[in-house]
N, C-alpha and C. Protein backbone atom coordinates (compact mmCIF):
# COMPACT_ATOMS: atom_id res chain seq x y z
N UNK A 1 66.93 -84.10 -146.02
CA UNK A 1 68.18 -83.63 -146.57
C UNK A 1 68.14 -83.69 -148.10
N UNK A 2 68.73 -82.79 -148.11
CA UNK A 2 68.75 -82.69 -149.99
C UNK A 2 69.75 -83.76 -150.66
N UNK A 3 69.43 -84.63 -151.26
CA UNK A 3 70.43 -85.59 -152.21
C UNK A 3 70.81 -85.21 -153.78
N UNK A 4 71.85 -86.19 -154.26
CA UNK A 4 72.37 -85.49 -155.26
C UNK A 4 70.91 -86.66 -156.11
N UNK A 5 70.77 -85.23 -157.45
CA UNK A 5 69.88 -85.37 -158.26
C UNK A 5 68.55 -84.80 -158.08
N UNK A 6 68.37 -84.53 -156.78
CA UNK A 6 67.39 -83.67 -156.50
C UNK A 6 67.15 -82.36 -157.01
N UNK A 7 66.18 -81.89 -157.22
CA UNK A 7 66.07 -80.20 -158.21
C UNK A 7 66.01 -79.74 -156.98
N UNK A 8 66.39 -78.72 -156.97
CA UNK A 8 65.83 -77.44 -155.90
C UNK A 8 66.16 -76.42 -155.99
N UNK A 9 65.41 -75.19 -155.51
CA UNK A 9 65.39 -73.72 -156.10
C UNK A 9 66.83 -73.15 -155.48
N UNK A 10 67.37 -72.13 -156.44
CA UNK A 10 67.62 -71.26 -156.11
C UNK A 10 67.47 -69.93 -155.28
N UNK A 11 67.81 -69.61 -153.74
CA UNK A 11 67.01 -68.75 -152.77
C UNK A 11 67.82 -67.37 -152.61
N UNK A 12 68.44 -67.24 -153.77
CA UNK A 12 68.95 -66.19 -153.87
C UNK A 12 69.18 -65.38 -155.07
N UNK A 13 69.71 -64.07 -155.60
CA UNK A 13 70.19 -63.68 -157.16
C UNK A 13 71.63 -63.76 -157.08
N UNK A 14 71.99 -64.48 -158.42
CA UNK A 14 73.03 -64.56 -158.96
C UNK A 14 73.18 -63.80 -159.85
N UNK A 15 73.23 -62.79 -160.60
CA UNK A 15 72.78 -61.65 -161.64
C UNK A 15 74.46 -62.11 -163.00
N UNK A 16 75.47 -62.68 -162.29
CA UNK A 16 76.59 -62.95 -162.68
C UNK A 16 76.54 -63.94 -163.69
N UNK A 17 76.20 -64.82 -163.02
CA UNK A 17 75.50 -65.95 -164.07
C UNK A 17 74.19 -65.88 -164.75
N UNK A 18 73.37 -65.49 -164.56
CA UNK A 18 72.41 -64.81 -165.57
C UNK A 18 71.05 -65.44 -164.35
N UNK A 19 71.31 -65.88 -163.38
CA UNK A 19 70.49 -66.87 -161.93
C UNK A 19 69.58 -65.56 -161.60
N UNK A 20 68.72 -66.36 -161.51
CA UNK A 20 67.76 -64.95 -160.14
C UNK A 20 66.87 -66.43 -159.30
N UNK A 21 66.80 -65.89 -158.32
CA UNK A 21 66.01 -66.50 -157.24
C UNK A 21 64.42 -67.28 -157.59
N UNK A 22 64.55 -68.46 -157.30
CA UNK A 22 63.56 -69.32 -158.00
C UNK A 22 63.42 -69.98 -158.94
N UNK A 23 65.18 -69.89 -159.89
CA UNK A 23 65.53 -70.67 -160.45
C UNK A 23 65.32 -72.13 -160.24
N UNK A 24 65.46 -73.05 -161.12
CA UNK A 24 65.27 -74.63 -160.46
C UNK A 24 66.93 -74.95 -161.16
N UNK A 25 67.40 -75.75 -160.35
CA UNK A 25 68.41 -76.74 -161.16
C UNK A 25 68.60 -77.79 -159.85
N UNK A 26 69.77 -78.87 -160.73
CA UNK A 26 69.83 -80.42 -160.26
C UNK A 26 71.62 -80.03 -159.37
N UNK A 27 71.01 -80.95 -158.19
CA UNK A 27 72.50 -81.36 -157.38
C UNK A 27 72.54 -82.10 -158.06
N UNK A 28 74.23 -82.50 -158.15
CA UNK A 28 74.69 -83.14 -159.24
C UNK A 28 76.48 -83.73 -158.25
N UNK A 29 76.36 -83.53 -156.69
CA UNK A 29 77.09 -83.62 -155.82
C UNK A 29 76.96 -82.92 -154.26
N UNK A 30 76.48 -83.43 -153.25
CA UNK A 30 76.96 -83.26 -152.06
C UNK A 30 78.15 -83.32 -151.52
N UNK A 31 77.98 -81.91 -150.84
CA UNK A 31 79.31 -81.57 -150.18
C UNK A 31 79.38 -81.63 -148.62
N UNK A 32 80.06 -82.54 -147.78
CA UNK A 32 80.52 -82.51 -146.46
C UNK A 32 78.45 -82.56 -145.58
N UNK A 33 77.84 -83.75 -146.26
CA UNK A 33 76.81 -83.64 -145.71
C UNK A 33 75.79 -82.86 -145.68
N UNK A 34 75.59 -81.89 -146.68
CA UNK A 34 74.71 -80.78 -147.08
C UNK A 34 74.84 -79.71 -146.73
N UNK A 35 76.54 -79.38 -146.56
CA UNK A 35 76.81 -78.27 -145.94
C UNK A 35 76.73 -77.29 -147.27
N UNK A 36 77.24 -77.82 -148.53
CA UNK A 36 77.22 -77.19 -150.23
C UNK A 36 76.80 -78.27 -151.07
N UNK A 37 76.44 -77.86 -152.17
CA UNK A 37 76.07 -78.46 -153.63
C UNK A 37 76.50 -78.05 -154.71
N UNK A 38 77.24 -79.14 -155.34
CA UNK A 38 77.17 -78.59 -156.47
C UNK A 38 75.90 -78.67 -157.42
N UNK A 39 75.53 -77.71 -157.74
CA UNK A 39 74.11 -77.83 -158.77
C UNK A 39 74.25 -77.20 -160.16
N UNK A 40 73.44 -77.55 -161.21
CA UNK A 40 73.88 -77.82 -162.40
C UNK A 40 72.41 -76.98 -162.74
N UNK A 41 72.42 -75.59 -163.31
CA UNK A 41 71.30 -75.24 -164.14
C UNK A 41 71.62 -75.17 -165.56
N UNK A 42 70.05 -75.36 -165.80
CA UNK A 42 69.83 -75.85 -167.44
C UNK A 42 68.80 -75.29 -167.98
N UNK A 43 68.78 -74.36 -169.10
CA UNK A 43 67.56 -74.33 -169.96
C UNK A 43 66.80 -75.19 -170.36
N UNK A 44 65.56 -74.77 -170.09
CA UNK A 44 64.43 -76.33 -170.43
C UNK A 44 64.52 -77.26 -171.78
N UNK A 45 65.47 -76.52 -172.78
CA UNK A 45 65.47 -77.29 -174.01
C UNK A 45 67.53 -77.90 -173.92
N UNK A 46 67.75 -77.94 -172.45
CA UNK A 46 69.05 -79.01 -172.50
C UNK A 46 70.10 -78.35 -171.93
N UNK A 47 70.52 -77.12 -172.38
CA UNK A 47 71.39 -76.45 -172.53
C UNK A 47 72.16 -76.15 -170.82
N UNK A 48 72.96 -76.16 -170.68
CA UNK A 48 73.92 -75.58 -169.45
C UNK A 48 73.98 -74.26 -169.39
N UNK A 49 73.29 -73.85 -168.54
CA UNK A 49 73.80 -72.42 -167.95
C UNK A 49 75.02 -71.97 -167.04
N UNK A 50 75.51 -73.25 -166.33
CA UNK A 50 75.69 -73.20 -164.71
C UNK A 50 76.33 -74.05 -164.39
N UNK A 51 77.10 -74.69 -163.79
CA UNK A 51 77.19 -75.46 -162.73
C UNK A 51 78.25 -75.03 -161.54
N UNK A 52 77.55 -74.52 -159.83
CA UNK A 52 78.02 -73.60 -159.18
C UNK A 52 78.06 -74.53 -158.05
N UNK A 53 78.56 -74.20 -157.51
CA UNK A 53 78.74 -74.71 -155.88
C UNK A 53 78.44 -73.99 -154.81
N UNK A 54 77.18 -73.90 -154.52
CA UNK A 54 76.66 -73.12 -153.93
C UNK A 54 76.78 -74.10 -151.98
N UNK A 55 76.41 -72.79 -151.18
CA UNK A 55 75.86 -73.32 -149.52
C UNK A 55 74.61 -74.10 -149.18
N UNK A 56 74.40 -74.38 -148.57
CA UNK A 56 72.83 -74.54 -147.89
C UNK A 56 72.47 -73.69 -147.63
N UNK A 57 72.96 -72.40 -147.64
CA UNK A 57 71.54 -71.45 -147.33
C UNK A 57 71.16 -70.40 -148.85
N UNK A 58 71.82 -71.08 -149.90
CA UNK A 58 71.52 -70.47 -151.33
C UNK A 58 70.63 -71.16 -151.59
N UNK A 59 70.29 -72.38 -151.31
CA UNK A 59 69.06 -73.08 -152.31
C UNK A 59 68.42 -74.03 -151.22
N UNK A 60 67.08 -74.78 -151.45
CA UNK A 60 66.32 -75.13 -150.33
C UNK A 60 65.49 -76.11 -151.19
N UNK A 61 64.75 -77.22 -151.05
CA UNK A 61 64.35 -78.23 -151.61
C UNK A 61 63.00 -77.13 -152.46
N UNK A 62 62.09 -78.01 -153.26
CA UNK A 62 61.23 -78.06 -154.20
C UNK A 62 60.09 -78.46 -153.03
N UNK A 63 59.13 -77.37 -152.86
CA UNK A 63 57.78 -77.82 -151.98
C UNK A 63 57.00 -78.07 -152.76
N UNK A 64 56.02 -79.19 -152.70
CA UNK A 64 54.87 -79.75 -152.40
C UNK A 64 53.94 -79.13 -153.47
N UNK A 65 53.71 -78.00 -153.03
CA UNK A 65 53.19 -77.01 -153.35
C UNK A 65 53.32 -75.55 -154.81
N UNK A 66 54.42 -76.26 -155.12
CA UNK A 66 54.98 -74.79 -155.90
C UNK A 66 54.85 -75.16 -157.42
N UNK A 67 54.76 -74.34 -157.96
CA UNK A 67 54.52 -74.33 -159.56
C UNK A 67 56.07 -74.01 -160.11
N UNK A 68 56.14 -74.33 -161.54
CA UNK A 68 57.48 -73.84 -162.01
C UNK A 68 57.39 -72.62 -162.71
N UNK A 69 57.71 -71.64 -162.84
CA UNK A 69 57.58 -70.53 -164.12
C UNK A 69 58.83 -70.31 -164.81
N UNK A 70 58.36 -70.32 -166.40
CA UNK A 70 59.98 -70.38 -167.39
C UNK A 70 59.94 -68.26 -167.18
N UNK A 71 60.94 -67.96 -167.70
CA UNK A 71 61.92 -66.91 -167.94
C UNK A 71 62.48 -67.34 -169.21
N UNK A 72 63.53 -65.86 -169.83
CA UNK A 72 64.01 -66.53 -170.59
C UNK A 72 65.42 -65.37 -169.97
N UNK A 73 66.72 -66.11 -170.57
CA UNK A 73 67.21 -65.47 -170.43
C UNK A 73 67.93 -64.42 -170.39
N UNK A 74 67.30 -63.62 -171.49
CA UNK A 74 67.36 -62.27 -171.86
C UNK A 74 66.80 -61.21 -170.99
N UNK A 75 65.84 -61.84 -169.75
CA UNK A 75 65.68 -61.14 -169.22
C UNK A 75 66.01 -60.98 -167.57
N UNK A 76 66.20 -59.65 -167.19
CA UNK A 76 67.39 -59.25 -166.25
C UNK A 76 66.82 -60.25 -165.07
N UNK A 77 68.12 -61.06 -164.09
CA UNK A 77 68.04 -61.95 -163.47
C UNK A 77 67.51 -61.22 -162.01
């Protein structure tokens, strides 16, 4: 189960908030047992982009396996 403080991706586009899928940001609150999160994205140098309250089926833990890649945000989400 995903806990608060945990990073985990974004599994969807948010184009509204400037989000696209594979974003990383931090729960920063569980909701009703991991039914939602609130999660908190951030530009790598601090900054707040975000903080949304998304479902469990918008975002999904950080595998094992995965690399991070920056973006910036000028470019289309």
């Amino acid at each position: 189960m995903i806990a608060e403080l945990d990073e985990v991706v974004l599994d969807c586009e948010l184009p509204v908030h400037k989000l696209a899928r594979g974003d990383i940001g931090t729960v920063v609150l569980v909701h009703d047992q991991g039914e939602g999160y609130e999660v908190e994205f951030m530009t790598l140098d601090g900054d707040t982009i975000a903080v949304l309250t998304l479902n469990s089926a918008q975002v999904r833990p950080i595998g094992h396996d995965e690399i991070a890649h920056a973006r910036g945000l000028t470019q289309p989400a």
